[in-house]
N, C-alpha and C. Protein backbone atom coordinates (compact mmCIF):
# COMPACT_ATOMS: atom_id res chain seq x y z
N UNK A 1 123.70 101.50 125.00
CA UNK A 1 123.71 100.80 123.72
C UNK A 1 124.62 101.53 122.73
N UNK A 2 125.53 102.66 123.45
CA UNK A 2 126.31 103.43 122.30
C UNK A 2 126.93 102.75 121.34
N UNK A 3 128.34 101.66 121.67
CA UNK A 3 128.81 101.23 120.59
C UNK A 3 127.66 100.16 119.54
N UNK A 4 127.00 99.49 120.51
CA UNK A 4 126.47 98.31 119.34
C UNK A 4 125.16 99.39 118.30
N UNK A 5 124.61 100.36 118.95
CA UNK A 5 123.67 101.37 118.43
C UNK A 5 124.62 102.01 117.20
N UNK A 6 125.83 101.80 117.40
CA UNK A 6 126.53 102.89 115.96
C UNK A 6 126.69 101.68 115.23
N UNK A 7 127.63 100.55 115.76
CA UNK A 7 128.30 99.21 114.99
C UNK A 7 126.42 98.60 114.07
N UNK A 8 125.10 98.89 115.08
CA UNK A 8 123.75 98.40 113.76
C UNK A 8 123.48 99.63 112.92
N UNK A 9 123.71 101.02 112.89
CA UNK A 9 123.55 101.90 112.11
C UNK A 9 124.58 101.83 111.11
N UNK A 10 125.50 101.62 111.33
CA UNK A 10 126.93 101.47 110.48
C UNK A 10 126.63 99.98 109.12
N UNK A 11 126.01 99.04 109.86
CA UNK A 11 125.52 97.85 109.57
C UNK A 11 124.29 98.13 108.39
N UNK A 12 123.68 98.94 108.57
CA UNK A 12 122.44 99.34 108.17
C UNK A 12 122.71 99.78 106.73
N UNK A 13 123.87 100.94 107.47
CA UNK A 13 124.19 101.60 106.19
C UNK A 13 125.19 101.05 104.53
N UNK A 14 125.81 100.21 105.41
CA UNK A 14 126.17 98.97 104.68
C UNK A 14 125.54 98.50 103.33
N UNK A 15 124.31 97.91 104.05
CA UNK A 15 123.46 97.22 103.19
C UNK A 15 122.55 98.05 102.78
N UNK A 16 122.67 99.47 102.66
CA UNK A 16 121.31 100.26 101.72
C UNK A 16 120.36 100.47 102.29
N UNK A 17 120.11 100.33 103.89
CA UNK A 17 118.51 100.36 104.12
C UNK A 17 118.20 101.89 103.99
N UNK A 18 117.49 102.11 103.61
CA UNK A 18 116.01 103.23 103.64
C UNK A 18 116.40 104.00 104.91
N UNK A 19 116.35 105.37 104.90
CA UNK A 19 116.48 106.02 106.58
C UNK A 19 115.59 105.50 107.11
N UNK A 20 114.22 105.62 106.71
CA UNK A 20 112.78 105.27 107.76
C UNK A 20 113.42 103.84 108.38
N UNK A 21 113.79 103.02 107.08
CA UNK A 21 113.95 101.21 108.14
C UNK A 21 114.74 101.80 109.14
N UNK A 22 115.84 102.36 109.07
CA UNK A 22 116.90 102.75 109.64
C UNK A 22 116.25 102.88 111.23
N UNK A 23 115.59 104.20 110.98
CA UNK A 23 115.53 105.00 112.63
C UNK A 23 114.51 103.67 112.57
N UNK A 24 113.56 103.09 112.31
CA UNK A 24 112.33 101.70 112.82
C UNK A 24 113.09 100.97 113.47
N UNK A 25 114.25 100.63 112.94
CA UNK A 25 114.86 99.33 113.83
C UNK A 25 115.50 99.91 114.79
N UNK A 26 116.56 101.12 114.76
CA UNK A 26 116.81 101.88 115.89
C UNK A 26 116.05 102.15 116.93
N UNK A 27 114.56 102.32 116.66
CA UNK A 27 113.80 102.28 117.53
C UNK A 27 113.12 101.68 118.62
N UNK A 28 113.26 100.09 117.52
CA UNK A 28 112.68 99.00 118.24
C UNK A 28 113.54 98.46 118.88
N UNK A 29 115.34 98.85 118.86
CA UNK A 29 115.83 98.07 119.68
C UNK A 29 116.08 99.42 120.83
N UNK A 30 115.91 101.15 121.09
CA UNK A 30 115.74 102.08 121.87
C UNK A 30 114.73 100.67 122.92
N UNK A 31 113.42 101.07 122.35
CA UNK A 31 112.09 100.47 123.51
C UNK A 31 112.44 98.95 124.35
N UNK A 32 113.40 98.18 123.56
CA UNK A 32 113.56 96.99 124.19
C UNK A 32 114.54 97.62 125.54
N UNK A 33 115.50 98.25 125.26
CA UNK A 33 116.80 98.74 126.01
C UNK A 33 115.88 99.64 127.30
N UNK A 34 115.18 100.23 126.95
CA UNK A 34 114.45 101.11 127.59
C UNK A 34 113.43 100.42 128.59
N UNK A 35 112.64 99.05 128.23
CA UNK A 35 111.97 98.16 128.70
C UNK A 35 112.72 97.59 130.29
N UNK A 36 113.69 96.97 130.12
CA UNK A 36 114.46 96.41 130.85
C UNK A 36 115.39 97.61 131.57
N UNK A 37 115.84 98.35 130.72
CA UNK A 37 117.16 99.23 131.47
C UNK A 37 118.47 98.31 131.54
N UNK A 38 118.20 97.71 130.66
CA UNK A 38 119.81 96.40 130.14
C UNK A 38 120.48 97.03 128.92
N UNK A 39 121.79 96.90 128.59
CA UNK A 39 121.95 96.31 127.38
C UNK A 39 121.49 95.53 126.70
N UNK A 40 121.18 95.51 125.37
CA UNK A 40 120.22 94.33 124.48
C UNK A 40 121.28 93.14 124.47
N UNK A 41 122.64 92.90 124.57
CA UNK A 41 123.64 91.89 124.94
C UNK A 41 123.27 91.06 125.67
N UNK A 42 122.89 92.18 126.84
CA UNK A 42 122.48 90.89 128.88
C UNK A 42 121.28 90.22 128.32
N UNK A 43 120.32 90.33 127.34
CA UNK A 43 118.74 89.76 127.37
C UNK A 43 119.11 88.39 127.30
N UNK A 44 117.72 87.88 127.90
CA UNK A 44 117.71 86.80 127.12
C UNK A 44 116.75 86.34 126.16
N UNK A 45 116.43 85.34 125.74
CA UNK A 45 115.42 84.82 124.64
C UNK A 45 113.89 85.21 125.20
N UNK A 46 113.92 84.52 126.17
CA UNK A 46 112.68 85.05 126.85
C UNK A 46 112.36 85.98 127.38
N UNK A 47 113.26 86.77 127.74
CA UNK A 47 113.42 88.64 128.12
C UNK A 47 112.43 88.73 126.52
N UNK A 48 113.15 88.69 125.72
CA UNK A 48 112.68 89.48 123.83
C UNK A 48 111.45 88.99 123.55
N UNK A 49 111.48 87.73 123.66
CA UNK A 49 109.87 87.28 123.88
C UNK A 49 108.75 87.99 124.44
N UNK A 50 109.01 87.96 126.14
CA UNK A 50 108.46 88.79 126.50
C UNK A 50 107.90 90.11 126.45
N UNK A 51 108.90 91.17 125.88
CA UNK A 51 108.95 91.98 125.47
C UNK A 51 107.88 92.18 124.50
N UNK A 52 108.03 91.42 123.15
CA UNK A 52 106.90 91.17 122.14
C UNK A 52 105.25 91.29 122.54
N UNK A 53 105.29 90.29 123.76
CA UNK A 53 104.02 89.64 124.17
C UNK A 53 103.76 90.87 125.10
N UNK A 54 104.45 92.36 125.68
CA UNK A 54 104.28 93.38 126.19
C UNK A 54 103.67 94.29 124.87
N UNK A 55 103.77 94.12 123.86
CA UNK A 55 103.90 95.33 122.84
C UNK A 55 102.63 95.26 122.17
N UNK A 56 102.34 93.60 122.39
CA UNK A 56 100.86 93.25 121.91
C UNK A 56 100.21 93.78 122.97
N UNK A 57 100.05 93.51 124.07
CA UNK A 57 99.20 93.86 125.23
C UNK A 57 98.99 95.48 125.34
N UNK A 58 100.33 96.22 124.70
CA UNK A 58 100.00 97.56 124.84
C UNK A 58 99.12 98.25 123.45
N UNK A 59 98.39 96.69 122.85
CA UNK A 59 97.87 97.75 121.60
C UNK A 59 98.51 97.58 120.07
N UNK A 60 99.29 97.55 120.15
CA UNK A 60 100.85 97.51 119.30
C UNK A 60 99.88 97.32 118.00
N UNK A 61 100.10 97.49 116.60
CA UNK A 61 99.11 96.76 115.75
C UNK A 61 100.28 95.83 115.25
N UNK A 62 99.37 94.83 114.48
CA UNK A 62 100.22 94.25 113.75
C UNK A 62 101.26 94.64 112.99
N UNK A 63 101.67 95.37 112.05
CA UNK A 63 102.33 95.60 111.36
C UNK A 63 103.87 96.58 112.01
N UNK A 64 103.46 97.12 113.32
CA UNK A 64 104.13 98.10 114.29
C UNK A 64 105.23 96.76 114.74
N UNK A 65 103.93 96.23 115.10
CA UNK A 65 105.17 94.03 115.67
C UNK A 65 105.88 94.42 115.19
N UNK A 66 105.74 93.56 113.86
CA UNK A 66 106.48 93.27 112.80
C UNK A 66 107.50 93.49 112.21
N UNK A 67 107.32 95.52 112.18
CA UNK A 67 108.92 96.44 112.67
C UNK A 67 109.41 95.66 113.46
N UNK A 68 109.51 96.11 114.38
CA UNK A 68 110.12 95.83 115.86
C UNK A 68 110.62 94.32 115.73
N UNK A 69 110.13 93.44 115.26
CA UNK A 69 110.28 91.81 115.20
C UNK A 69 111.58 91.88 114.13
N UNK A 70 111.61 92.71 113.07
CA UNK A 70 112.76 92.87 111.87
C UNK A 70 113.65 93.13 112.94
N UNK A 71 113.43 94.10 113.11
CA UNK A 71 115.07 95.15 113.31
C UNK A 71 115.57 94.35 114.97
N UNK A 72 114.60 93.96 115.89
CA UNK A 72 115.45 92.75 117.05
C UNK A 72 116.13 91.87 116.06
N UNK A 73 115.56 91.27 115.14
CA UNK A 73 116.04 89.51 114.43
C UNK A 73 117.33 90.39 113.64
N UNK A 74 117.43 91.89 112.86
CA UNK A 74 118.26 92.09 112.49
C UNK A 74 119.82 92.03 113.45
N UNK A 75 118.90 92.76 114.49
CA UNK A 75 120.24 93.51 115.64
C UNK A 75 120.73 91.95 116.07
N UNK A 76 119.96 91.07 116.42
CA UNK A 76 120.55 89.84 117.04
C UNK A 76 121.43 88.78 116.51
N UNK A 77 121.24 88.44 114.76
CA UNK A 77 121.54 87.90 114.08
C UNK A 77 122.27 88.62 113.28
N UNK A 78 122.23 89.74 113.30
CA UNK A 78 123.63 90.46 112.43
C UNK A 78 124.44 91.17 112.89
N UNK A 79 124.17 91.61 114.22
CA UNK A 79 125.20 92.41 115.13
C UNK A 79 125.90 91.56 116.08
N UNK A 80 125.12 90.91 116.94
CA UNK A 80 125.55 90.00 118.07
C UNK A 80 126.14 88.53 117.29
N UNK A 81 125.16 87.97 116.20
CA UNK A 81 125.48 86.93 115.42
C UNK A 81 124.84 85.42 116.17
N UNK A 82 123.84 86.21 116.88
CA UNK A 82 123.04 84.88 117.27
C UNK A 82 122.38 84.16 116.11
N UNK A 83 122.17 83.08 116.08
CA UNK A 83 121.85 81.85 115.24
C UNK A 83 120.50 81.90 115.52
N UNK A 84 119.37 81.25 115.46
CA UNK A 84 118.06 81.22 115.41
C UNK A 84 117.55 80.08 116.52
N UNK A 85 118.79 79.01 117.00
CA UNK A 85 118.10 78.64 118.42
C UNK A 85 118.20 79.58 119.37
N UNK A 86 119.30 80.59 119.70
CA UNK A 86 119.76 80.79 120.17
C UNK A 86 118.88 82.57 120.40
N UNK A 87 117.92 82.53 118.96
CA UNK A 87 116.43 83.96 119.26
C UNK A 87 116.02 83.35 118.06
N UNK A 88 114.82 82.48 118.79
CA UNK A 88 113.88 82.15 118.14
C UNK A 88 112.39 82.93 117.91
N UNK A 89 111.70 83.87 116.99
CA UNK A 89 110.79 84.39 117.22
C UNK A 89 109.77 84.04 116.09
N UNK A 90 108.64 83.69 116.40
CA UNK A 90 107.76 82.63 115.64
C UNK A 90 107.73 83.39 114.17
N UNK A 91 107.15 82.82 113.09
CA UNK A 91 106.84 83.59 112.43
C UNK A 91 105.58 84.60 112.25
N UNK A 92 105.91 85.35 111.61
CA UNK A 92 104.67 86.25 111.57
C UNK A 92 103.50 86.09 110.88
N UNK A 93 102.41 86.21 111.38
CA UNK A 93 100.92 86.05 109.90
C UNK A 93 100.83 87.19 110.02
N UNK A 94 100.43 87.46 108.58
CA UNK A 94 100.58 88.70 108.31
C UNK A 94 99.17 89.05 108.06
N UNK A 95 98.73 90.26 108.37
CA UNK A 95 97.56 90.15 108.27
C UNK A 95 97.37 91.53 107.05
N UNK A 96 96.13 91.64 106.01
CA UNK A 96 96.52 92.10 104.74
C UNK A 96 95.03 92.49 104.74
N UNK A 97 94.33 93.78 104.32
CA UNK A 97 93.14 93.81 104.46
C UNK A 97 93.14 94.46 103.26
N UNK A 98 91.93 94.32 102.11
CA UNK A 98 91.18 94.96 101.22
C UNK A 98 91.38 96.32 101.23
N UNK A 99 91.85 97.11 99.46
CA UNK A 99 91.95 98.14 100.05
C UNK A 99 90.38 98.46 99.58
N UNK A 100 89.88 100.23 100.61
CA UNK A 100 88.40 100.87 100.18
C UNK A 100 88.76 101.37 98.85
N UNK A 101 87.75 100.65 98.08
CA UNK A 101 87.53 101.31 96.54
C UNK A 101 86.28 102.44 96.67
N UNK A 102 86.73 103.49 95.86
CA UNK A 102 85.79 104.44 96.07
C UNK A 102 84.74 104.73 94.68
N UNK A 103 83.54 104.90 94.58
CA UNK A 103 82.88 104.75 93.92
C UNK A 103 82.89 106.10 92.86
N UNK A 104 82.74 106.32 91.69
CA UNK A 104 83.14 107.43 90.37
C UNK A 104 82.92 108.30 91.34
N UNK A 105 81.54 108.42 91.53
CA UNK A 105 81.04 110.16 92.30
C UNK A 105 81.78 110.48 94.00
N UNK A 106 82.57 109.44 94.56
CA UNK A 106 83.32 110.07 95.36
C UNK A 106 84.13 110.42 94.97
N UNK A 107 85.11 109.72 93.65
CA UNK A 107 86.49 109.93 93.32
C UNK A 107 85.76 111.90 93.06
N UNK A 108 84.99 111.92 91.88
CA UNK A 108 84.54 113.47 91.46
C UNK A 108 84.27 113.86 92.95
N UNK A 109 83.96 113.86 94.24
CA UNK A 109 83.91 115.01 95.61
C UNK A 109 84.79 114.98 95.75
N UNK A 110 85.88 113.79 95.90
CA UNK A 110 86.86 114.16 96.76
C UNK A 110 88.18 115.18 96.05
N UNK A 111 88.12 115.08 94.37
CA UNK A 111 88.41 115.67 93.65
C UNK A 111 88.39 117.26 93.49
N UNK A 112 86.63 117.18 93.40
CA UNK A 112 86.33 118.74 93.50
C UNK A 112 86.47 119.40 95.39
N UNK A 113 86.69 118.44 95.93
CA UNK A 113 86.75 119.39 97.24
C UNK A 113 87.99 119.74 97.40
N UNK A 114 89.21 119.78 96.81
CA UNK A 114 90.34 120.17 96.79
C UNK A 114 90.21 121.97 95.99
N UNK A 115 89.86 122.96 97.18
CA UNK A 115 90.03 124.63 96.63
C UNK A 115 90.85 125.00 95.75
N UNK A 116 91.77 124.81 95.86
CA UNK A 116 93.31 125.21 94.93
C UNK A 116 93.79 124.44 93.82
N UNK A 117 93.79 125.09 92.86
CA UNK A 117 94.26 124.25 91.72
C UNK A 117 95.30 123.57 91.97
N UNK A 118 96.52 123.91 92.22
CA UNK A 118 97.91 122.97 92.80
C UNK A 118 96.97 121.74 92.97
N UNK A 119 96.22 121.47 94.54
CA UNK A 119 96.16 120.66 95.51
C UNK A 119 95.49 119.90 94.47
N UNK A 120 94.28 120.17 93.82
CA UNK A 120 93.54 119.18 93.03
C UNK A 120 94.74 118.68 92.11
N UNK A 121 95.45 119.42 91.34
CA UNK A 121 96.47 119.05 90.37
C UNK A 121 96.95 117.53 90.66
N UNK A 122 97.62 117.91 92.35
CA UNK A 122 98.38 116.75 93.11
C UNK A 122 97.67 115.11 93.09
N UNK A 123 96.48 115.68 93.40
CA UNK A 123 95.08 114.37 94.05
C UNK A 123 94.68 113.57 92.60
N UNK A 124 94.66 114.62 91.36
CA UNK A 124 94.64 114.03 90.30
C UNK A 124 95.50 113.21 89.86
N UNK A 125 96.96 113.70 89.67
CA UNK A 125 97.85 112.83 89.22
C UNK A 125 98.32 111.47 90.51
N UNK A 126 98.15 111.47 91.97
CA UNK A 126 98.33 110.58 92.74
C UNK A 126 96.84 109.59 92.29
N UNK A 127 95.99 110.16 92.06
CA UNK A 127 94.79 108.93 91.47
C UNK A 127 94.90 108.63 90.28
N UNK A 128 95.41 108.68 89.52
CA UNK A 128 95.69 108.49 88.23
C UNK A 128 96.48 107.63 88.18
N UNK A 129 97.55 107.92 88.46
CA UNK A 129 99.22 107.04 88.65
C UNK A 129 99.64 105.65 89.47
N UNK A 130 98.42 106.21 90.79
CA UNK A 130 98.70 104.92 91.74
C UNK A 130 100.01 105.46 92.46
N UNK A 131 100.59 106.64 92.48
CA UNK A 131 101.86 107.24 93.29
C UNK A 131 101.81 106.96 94.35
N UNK A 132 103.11 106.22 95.17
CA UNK A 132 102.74 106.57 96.29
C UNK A 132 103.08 108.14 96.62
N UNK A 133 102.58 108.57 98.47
CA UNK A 133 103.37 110.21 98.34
C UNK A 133 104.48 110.36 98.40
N UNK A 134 105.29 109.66 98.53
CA UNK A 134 106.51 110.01 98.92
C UNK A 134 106.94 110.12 97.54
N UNK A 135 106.30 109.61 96.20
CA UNK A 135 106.45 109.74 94.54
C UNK A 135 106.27 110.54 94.37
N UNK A 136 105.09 110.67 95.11
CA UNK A 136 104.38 111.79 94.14
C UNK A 136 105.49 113.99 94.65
N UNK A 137 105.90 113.73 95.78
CA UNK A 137 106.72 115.04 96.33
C UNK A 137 107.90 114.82 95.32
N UNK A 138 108.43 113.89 95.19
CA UNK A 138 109.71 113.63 94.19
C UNK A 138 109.35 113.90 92.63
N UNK A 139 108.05 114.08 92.01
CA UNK A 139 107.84 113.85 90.95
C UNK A 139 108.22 115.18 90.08
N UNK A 140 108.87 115.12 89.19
CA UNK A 140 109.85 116.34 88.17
C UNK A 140 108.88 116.48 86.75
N UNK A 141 109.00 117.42 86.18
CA UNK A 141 108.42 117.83 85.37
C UNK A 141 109.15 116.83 84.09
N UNK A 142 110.26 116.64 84.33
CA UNK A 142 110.84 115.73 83.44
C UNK A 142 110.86 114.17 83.29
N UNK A 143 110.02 114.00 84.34
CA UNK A 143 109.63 112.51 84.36
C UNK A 143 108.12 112.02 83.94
N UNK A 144 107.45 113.14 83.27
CA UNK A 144 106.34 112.72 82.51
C UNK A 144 106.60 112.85 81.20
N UNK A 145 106.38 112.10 80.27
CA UNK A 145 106.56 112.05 78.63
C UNK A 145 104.44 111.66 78.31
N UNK A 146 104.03 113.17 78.15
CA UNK A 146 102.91 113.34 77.75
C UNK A 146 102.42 112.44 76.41
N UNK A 147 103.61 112.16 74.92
CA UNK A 147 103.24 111.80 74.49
C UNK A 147 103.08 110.03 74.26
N UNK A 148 103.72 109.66 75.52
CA UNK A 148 103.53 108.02 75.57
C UNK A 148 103.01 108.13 76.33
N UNK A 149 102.10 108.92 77.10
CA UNK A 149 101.24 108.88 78.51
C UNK A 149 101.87 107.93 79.39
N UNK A 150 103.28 108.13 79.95
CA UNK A 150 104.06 107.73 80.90
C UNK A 150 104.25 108.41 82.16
N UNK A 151 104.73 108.06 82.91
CA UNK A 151 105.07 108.63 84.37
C UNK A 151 106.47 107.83 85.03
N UNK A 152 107.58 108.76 85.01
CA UNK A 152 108.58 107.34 85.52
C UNK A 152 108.93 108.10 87.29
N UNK A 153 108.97 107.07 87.56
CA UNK A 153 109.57 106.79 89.04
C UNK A 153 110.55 106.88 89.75
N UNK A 154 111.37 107.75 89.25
CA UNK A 154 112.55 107.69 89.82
C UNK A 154 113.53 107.24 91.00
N UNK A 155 112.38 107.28 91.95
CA UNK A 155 112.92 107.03 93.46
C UNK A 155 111.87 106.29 94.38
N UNK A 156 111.34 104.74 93.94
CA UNK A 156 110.62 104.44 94.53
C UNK A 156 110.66 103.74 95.51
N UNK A 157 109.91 102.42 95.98
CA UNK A 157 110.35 102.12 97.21
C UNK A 157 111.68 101.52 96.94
N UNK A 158 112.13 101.34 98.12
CA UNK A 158 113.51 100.84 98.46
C UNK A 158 114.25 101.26 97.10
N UNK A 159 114.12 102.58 96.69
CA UNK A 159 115.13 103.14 95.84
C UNK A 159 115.10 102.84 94.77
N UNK A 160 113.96 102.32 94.27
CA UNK A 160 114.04 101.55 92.76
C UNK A 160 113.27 102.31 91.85
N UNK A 161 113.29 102.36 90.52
CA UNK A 161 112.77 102.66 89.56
C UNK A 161 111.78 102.07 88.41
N UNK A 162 110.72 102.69 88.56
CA UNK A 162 109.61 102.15 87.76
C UNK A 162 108.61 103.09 86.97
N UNK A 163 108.14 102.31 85.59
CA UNK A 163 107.65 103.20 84.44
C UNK A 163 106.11 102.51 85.12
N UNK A 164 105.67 103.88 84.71
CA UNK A 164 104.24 103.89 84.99
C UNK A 164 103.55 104.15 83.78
N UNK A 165 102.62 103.04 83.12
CA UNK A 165 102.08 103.01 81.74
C UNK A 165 100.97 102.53 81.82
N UNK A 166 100.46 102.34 80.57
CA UNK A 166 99.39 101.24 80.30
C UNK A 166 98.04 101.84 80.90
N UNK A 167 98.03 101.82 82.15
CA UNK A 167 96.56 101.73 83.29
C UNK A 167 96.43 103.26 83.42
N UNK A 168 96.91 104.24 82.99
CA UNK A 168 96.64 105.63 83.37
C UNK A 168 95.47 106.16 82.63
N UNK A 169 94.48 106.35 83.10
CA UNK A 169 93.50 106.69 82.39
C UNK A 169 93.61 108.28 81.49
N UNK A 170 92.88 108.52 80.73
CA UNK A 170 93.39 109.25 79.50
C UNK A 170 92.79 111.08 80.25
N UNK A 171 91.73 110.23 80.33
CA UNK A 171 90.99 111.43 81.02
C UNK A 171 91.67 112.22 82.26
N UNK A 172 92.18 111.16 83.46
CA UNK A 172 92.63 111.41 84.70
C UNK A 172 94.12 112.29 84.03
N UNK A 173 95.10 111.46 83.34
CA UNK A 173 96.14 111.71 83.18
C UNK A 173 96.34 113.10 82.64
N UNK A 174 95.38 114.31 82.31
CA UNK A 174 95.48 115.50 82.22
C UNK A 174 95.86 116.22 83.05
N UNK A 175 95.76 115.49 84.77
CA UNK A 175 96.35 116.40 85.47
C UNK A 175 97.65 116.17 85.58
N UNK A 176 98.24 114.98 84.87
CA UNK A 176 99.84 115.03 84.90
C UNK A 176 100.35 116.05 83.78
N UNK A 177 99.37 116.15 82.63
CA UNK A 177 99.88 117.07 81.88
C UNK A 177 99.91 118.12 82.28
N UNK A 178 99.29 118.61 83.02
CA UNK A 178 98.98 120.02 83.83
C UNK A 178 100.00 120.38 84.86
N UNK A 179 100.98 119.25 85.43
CA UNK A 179 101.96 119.44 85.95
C UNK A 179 103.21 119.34 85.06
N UNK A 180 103.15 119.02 84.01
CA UNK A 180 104.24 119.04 82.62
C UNK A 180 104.50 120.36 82.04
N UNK A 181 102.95 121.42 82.49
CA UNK A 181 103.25 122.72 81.67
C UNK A 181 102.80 123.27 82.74
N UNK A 182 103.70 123.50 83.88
CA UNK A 182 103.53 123.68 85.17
C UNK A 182 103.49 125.33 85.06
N UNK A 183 104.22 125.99 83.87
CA UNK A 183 104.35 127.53 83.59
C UNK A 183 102.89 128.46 83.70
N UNK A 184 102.16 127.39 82.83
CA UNK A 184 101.15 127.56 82.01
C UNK A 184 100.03 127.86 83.31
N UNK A 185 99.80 127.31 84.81
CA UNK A 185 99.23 126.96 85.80
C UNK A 185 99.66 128.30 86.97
N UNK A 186 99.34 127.71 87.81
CA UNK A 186 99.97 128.96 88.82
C UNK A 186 100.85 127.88 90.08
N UNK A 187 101.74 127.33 88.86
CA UNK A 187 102.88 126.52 89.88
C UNK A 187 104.13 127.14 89.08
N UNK A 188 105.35 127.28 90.30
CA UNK A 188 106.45 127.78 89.65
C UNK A 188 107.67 126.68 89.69
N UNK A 189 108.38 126.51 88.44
CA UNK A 189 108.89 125.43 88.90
C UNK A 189 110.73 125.96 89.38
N UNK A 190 110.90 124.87 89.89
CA UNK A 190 112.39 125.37 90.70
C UNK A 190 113.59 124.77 89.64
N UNK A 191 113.94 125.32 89.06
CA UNK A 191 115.32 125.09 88.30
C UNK A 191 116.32 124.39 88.94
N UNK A 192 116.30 125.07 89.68
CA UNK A 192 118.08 124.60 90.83
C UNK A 192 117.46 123.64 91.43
N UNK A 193 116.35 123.48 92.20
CA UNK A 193 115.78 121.81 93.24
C UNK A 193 115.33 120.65 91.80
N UNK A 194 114.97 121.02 90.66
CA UNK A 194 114.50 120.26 89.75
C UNK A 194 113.21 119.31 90.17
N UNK A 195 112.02 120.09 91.03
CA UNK A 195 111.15 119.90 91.79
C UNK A 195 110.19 121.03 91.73
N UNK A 196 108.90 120.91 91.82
CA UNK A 196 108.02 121.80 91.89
C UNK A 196 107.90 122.58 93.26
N UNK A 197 107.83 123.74 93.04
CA UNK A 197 107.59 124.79 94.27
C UNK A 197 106.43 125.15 93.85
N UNK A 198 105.29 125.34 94.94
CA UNK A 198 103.88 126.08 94.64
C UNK A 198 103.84 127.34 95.66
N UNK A 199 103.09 128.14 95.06
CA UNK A 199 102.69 129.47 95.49
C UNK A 199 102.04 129.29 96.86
């Protein structure tokens, strides 16, 4: 799959995707190639099909598909330039479950069971904020403005930027202040990474 594996990474990179989409779809078209021992070129419709209806049988969860269902429909329709009779793959239901809400006195255990000030610091401001983690490792001392009780986003999903307001509770949001006067704590902050380093 060397050339068409560089010509969909090249493709990828093109259009902005995310590394993670990146290596996901790289991946899902590795396991198809790997399935058969073909080029993904020789398949056919029902080879990929098949394939699918293998991935369920092995467990696969839904949402794992679903990868794998992108980045084939990408590789086929944007690399090869097949049309949609030509790889037809049903659509997806998506399946979406409730998230667990946790009740005051767990939020306070799961809170206080964090030993280290840092770690609680972290658990506070990710419950507070709604961060995801991958925010919350990116998050700079300069992207909290204590006195509008803000939090901005610099690098969120798919690269976008968003102010975090309004819903931060007053109480919770002390541990963002606590990462604002990061001196003051026993966190050191990194000048040159413009990122927190902990002890």
């Amino acid at each position: 799959m060397g050339a068409l594996r560089a010509k969909m990474i090249e493709e990828m990179k093109l259009r902005n995707f995310s590394p993670r989409t990146e290596q996901s779809y790289v991946s899902a078209m590795v396991g198809l190639v790997k399935h058969y021992g073909r080029s993904p070129d020789q398949l056919t419709q029902d080879e990929i099909r098949s394939y699918l209806l293998h991935l369920k049988e092995r467990g696969l969860s839904p949402s794992s598909r679903n990868v794998a269902i992108s980045g084939m429909k990408f590789f086929y329709h944007q690399i090869l330039g097949w049309d949609e009779q030509k790889l037809f793959l049903p659509p997806r239901k998506g399946s979406w479950r409730l998230p667990e809400v946790f009740s005051p006195k767990e939020v306070q255990r799961l809170l206080l069971a964090a030993v280290r000030h840092r770690d609680r610091c972290l658990l506070m401001t990710a419950y507070a904020t709604g961060l995801r983690v991958s925010e919350l490792v990116r998050l700079k001392v300069s992207d909290i403005d204590s006195e509008r009780m803000t939090v901005r986003v610099e690098q969120g999903r798919q690269g976008k930027k968003r102010p975090l307001h309004d819903f931060v509770p007053t109480a919770a949001f002390r541990a963002a202040l606590l990462l604002e006067r990061a001196s003051l704590a026993n966190l050191a902050f990194s000048q040159s990474k413009g990122r927190f380093d902990f002890d």
